[in-house]
N, C-alpha and C. Protein backbone atom coordinates (compact mmCIF):
# COMPACT_ATOMS: atom_id res chain seq x y z
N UNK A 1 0.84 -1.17 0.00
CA UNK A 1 0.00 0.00 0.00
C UNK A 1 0.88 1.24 0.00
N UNK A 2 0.17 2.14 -0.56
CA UNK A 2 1.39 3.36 -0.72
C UNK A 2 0.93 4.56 0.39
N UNK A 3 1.93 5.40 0.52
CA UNK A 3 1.72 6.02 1.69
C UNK A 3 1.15 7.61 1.17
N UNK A 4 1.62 8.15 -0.03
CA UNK A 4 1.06 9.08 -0.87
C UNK A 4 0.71 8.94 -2.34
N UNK A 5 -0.39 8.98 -3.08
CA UNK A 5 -0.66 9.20 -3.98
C UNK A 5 -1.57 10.18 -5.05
N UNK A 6 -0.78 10.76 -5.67
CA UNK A 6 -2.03 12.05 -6.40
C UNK A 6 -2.72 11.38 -7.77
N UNK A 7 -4.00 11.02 -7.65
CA UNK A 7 -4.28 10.58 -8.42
C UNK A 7 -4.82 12.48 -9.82
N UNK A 8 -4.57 12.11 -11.15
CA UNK A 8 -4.37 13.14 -12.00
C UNK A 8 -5.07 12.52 -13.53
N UNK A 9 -5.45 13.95 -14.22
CA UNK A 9 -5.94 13.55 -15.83
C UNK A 9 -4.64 14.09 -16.73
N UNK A 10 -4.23 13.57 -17.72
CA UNK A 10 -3.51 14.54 -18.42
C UNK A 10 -3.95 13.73 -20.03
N UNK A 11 -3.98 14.28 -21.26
CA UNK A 11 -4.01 14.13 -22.38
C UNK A 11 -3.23 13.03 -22.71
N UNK A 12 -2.15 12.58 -22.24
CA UNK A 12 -1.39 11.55 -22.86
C UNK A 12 0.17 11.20 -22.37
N UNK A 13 0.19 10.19 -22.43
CA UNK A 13 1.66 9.45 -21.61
C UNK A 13 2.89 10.29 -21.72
N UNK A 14 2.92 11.09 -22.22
CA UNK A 14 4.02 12.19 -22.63
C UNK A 14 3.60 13.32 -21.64
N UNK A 15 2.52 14.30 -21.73
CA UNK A 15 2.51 14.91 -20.35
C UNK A 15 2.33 14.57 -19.14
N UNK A 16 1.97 12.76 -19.13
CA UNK A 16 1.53 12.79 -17.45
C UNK A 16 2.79 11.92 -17.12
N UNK A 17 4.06 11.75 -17.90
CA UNK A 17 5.44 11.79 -17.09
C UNK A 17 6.37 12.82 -17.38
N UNK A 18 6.09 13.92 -17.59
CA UNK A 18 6.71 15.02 -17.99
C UNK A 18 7.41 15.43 -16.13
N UNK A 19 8.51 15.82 -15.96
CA UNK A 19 9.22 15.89 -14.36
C UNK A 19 8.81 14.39 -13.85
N UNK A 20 9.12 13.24 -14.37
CA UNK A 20 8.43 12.13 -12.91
C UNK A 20 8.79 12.26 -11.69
N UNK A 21 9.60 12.95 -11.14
CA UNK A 21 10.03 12.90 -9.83
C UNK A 21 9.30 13.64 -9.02
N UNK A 22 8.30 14.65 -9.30
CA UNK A 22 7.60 15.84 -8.91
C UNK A 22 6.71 15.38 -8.85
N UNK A 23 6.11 15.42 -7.49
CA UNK A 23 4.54 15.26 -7.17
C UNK A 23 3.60 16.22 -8.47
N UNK A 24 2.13 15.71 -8.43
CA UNK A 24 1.75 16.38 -9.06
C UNK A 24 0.70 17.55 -8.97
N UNK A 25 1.33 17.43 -7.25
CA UNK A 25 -0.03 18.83 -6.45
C UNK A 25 -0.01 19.88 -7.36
N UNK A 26 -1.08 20.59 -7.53
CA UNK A 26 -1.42 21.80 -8.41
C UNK A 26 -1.66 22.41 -7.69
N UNK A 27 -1.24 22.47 -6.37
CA UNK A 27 -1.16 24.16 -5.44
C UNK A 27 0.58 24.59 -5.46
N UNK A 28 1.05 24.10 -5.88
CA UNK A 28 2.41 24.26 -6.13
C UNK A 28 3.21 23.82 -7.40
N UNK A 29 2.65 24.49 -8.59
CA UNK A 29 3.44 24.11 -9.61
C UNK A 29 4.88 24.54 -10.41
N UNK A 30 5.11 23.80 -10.97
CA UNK A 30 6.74 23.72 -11.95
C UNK A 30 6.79 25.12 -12.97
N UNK A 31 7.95 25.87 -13.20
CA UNK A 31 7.60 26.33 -14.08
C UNK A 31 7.55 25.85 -15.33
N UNK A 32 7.17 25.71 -16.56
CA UNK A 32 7.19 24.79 -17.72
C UNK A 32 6.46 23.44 -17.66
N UNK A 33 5.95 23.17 -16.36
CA UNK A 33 5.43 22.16 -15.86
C UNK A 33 3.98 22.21 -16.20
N UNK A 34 3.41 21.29 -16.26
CA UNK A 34 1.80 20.98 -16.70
C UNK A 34 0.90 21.36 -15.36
N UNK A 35 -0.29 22.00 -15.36
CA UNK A 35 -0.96 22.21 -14.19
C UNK A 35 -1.89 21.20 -13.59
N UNK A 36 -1.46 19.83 -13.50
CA UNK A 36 -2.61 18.79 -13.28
C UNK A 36 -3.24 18.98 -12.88
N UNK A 37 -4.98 18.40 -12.95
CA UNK A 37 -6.06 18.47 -12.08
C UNK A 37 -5.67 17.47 -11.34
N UNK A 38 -5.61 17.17 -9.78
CA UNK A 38 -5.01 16.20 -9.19
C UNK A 38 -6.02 15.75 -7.71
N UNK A 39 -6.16 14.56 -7.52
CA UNK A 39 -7.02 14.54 -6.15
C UNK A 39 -5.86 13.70 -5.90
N UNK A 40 -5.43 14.75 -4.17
CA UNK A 40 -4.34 13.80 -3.40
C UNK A 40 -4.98 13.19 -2.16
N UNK A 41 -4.40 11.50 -1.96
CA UNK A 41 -5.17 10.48 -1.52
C UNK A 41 -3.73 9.83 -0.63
N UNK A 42 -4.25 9.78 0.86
CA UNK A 42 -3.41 8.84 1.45
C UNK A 42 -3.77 7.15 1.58
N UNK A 43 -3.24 6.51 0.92
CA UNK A 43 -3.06 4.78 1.21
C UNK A 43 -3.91 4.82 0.27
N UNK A 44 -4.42 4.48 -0.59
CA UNK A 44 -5.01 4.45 -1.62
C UNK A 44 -4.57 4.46 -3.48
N UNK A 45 -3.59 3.19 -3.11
CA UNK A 45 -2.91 2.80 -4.48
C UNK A 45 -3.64 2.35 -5.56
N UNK A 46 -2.93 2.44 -6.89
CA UNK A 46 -3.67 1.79 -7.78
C UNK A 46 -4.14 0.69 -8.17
N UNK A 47 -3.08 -0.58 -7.63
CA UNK A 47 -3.23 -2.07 -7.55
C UNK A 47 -3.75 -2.37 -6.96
N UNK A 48 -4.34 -1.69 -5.34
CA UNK A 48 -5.66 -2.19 -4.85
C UNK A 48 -6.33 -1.57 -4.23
N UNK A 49 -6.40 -0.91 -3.56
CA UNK A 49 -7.76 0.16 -2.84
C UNK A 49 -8.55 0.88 -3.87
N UNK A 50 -7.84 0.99 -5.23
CA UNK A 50 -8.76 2.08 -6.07
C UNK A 50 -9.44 0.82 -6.89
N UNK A 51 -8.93 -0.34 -6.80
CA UNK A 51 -9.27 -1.87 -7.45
C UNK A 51 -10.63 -2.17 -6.70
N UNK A 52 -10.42 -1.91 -5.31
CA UNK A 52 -11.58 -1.99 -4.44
C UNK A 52 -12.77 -1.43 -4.68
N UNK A 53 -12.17 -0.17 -4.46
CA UNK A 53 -13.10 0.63 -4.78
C UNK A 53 -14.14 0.76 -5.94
N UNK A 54 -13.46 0.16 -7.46
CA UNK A 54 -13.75 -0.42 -8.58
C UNK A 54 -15.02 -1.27 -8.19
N UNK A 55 -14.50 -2.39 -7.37
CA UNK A 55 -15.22 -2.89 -7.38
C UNK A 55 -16.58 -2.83 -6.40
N UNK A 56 -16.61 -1.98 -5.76
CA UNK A 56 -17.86 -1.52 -4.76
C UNK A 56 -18.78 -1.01 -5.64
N UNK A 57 -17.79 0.14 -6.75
CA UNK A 57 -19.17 0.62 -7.73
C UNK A 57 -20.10 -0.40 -8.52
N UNK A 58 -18.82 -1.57 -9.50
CA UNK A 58 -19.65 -2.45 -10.07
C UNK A 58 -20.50 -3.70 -9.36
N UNK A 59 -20.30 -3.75 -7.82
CA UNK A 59 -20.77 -4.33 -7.44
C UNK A 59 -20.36 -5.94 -7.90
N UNK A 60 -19.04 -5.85 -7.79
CA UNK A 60 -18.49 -7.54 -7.81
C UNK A 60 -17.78 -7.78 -7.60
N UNK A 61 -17.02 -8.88 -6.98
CA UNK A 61 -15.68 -9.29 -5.77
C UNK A 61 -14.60 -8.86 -6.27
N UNK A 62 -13.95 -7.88 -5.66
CA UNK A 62 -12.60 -7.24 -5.94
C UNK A 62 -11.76 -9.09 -6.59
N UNK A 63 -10.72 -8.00 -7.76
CA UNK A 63 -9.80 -9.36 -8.30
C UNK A 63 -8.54 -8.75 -8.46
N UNK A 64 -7.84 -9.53 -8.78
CA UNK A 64 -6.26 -8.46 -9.09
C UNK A 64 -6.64 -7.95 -10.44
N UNK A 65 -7.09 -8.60 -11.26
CA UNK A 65 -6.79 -7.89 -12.17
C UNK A 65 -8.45 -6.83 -13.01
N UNK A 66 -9.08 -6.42 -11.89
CA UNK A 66 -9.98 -5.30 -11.66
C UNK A 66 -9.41 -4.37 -12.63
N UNK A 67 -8.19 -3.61 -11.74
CA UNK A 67 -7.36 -2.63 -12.68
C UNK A 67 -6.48 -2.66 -12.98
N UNK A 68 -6.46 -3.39 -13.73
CA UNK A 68 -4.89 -3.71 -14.63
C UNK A 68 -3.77 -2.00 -15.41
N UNK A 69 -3.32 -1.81 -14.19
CA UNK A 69 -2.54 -0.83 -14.42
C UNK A 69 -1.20 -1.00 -15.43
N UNK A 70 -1.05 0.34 -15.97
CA UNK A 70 0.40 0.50 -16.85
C UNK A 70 1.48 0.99 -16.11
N UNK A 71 2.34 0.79 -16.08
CA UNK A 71 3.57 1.63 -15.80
C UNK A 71 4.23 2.23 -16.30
N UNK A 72 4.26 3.43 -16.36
CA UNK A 72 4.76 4.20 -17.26
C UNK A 72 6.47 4.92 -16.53
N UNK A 73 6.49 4.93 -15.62
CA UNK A 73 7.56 5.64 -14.70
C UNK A 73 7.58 4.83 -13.40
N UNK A 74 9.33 4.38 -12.82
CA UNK A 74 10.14 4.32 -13.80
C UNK A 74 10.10 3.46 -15.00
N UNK A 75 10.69 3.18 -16.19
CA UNK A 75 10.31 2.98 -17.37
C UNK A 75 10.43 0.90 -17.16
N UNK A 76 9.89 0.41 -17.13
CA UNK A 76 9.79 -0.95 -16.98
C UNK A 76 11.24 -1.28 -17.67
N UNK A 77 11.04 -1.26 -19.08
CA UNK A 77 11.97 -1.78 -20.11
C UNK A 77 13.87 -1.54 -19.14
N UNK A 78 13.55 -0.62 -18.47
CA UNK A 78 14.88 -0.19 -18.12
C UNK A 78 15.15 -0.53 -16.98
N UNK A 79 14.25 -1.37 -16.45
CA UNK A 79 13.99 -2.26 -14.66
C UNK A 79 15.36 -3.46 -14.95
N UNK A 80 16.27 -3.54 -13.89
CA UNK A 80 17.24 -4.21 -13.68
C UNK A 80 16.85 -5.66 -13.96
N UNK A 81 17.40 -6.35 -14.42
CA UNK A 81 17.29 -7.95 -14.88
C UNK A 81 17.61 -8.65 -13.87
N UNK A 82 18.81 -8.89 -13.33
CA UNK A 82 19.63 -9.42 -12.62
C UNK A 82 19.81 -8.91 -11.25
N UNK A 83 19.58 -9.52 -9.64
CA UNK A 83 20.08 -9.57 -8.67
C UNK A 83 21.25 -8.50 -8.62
N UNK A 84 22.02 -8.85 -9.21
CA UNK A 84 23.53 -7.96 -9.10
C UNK A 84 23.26 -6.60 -10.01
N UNK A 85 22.16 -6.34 -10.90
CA UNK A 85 21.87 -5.29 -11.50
C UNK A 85 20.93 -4.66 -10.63
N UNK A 86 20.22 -5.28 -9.31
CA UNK A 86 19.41 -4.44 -8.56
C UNK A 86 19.87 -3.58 -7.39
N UNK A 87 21.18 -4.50 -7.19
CA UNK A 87 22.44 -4.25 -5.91
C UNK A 87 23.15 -3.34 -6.57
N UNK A 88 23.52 -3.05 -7.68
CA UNK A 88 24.12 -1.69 -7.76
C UNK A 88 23.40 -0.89 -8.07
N UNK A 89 22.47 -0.93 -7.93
CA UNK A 89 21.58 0.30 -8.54
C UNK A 89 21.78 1.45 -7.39
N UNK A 90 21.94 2.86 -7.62
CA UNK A 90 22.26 3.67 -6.72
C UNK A 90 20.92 3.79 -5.77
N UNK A 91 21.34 4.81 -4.56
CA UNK A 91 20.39 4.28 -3.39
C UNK A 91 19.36 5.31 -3.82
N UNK A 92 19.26 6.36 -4.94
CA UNK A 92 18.39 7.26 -5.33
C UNK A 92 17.54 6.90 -6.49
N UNK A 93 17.67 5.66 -6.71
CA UNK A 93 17.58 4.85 -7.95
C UNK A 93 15.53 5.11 -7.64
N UNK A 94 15.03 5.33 -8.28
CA UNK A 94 13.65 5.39 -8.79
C UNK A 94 12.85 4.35 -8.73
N UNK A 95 13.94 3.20 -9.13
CA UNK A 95 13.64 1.42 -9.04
C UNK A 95 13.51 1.30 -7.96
N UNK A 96 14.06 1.51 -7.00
CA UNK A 96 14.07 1.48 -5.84
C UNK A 96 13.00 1.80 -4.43
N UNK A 97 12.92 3.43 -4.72
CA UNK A 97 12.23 4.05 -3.80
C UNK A 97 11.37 4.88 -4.61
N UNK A 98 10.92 4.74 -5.68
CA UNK A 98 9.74 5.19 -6.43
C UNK A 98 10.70 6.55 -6.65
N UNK A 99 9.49 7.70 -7.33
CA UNK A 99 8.06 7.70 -7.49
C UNK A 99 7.64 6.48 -8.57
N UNK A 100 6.48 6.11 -8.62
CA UNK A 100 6.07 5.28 -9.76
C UNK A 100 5.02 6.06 -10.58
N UNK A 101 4.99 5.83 -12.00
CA UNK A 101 3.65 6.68 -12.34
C UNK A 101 2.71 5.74 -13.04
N UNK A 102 1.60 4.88 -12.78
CA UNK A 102 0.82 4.16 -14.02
C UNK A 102 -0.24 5.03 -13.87
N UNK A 103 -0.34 4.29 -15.58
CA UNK A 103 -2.05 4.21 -16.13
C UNK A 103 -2.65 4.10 -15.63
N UNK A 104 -4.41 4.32 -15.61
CA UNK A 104 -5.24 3.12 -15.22
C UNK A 104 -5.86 3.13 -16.58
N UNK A 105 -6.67 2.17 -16.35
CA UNK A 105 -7.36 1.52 -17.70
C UNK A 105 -8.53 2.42 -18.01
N UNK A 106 -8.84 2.54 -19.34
CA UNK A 106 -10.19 3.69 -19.40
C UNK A 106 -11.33 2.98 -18.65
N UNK A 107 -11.57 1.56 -18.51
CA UNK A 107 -12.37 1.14 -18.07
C UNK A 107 -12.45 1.30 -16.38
N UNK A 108 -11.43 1.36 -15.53
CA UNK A 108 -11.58 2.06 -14.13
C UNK A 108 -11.91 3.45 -14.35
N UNK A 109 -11.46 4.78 -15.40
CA UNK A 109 -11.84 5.90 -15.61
C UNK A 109 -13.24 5.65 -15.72
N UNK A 110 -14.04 5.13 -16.16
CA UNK A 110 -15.43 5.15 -17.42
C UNK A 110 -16.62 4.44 -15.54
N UNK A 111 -15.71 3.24 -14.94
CA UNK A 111 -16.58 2.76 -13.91
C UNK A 111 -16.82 4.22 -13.13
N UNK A 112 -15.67 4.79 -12.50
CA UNK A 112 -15.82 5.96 -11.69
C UNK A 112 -16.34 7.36 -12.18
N UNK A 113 -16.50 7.63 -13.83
CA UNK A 113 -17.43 8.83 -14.08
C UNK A 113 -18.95 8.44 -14.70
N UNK A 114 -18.95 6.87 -14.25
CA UNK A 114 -20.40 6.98 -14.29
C UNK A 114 -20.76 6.50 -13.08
N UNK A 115 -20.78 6.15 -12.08
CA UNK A 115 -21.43 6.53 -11.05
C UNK A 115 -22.62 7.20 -10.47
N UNK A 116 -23.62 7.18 -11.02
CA UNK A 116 -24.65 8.14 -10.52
C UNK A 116 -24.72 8.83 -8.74
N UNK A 117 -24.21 9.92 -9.11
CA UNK A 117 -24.42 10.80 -7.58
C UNK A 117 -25.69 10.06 -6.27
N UNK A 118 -26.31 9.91 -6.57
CA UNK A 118 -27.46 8.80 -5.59
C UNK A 118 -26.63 8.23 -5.21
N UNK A 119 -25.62 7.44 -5.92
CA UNK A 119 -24.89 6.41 -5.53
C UNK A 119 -23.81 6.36 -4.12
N UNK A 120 -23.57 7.58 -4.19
CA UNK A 120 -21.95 7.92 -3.51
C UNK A 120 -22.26 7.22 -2.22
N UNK A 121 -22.90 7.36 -1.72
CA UNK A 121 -22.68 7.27 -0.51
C UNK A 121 -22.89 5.53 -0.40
N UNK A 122 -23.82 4.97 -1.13
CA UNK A 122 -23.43 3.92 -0.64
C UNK A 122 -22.49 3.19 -1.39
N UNK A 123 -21.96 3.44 -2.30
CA UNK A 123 -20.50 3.28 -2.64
C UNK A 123 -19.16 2.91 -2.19
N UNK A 124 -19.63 4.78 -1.22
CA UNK A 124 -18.76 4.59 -0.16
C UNK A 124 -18.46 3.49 1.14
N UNK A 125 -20.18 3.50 1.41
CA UNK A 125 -20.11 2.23 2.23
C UNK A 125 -19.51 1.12 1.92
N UNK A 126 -19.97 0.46 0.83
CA UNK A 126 -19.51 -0.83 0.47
C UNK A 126 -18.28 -0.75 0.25
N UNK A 127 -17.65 0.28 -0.22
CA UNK A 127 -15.77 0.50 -0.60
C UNK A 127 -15.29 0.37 1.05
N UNK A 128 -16.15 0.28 2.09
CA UNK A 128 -14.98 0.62 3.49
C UNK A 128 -15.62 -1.10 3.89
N UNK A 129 -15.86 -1.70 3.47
CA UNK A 129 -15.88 -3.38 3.55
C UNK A 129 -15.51 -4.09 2.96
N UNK A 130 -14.59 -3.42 1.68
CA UNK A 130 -14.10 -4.11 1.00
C UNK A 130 -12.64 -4.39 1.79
N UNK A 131 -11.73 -5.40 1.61
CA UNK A 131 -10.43 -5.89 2.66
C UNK A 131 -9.41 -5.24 1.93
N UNK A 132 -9.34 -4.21 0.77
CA UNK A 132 -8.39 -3.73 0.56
C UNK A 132 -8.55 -2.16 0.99
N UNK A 133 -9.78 -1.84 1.15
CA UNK A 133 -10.28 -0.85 1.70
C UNK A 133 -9.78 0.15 2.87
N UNK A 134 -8.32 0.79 2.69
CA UNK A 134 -7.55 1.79 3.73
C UNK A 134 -8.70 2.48 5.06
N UNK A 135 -10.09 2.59 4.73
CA UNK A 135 -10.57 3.04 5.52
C UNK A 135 -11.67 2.35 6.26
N UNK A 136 -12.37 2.73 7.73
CA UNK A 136 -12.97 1.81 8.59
C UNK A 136 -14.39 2.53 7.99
N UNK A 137 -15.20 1.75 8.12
CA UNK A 137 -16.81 2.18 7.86
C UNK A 137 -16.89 3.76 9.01
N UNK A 138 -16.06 3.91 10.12
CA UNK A 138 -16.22 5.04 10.67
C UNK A 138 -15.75 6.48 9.85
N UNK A 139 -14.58 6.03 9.05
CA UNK A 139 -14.18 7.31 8.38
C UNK A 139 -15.38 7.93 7.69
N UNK A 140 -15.27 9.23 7.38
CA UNK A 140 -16.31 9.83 6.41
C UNK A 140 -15.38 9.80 5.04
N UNK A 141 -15.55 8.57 4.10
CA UNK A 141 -14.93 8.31 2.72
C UNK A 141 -15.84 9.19 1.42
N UNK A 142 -16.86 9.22 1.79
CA UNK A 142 -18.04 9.61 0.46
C UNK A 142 -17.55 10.55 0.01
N UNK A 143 -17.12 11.89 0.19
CA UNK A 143 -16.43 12.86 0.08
C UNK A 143 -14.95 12.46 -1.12
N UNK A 144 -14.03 11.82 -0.36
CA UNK A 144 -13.00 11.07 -1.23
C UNK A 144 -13.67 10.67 -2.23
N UNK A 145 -14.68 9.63 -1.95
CA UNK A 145 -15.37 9.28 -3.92
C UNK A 145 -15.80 10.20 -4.77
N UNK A 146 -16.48 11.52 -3.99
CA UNK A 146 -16.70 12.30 -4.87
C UNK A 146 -16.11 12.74 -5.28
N UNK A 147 -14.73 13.15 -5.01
CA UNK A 147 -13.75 13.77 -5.64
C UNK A 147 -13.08 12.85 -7.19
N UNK A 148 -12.72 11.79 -6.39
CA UNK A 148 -12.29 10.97 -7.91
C UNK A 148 -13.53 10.40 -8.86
N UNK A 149 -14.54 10.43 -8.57
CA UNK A 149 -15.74 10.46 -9.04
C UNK A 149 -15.61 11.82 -10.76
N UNK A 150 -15.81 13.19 -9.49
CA UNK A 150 -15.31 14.15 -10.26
C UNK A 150 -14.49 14.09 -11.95
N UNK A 151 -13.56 13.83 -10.59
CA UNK A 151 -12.16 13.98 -11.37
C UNK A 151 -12.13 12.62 -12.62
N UNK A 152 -12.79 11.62 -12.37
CA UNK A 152 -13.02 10.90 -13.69
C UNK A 152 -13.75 11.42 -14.20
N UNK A 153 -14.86 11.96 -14.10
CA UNK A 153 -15.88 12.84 -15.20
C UNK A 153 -15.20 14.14 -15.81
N UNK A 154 -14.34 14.49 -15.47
CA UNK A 154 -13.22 15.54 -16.01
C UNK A 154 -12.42 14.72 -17.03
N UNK A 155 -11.85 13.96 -16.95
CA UNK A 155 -11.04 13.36 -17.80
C UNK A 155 -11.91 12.85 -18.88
N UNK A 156 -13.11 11.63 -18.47
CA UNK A 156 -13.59 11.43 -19.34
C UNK A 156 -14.38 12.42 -20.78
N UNK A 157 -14.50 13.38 -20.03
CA UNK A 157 -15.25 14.88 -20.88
C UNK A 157 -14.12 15.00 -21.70
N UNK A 158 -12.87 15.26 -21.10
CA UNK A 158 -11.50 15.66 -22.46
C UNK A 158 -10.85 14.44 -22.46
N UNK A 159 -11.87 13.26 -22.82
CA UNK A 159 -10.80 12.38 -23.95
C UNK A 159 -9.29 12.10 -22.85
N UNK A 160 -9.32 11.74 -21.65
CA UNK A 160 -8.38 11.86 -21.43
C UNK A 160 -8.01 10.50 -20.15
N UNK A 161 -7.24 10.04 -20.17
CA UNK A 161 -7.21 9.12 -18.80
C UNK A 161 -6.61 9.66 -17.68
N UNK A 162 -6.96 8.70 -16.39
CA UNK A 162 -6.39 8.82 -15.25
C UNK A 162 -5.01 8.08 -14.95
N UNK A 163 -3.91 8.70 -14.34
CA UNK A 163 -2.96 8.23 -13.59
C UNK A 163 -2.29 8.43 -12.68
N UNK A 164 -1.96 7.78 -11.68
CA UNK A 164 -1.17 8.14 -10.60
C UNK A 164 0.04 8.37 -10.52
N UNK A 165 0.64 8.97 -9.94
CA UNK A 165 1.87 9.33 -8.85
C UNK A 165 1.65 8.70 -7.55
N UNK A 166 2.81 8.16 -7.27
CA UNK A 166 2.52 7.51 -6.11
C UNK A 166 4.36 6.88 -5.55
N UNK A 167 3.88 6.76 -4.36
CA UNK A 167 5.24 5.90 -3.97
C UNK A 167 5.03 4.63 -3.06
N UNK A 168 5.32 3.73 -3.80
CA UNK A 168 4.91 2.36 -3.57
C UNK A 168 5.83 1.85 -2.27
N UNK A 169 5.40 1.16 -1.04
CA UNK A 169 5.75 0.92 -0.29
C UNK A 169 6.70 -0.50 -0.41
């Protein structure tokens, strides 16, 4: 589970790893840097709490491969082969200690901007019983869905997917 992640829309795999090392909060941006629309989310990774969550909307047993994420950053192809290629890797190494940036699939975008608003809340419920689920049925989560709720109906409007920033534990 990751300990920070900004989940973000951008037009295409070229601006949404443009700086990978840079969070992608938009209360503090880069100069030359892209202004992401960004909802920032604690414990709430892409491989499974947002998988969860996936699956609370469609209403069917969370699976691994719910959201079959991309990786786009650091660059897979360039991921160490060998034991002795992971041991020298420097201790700032990306491979290492993140950031990571994937995809998600248009089809996790498309589950979360259709959602009908009626829905949220019990959404929310069922997302805090799910076992990958970072939060207790006590938290107030509905709020959090609405936001990435949102924020998929933003992307989906401009043609665009969702991906995270994140640093994988």
């Amino acid at each position: 589970m990751s300990a920070m992640c900004d989940y973000y829309r951008a037009p295409d795999r070229a601006t949404a790893t443009l700086r990978p090392t840079t969070v992608r909060n938009r209360s503090k941006p880069l100069r030359g840097a892209p202004v992401f629309d960004v909802v920032e989310i604690t414990w709430v990774d892409p491989d499974g709490s947002l998988g969860s969550l996936v699956a609370a909307i469609k209403d069917v047993p969370y699976s691994d491969d719910l959201v079959e994420t991309v990786t786009l950053y650091p660059p897979p192809a360039g991921a160490p082969q060998s034991e002795e290629a992971w041991l020298s890797l420097p201790e700032d190494s990306p491979y290492l200690d993140g950031p990571q940036i994937d995809e998600l699939p248009v089809t996790a975008r498309d589950a979360l901007a259709e959602v009908d608003d009626s829905r949220l809340l019990e959404v929310a419920r069922r997302w805090t019983m799910e076992p990958l689920c970072p939060f207790s049925e006590s938290d107030d989560v509905v709020d959090l869905v609405r936001e990435l709720v949102a924020l998929a109906r933003r992307a989906q409007e401009s043609d665009e997917l969702l991906y995270c920033w994140w640093i994988p534990d």
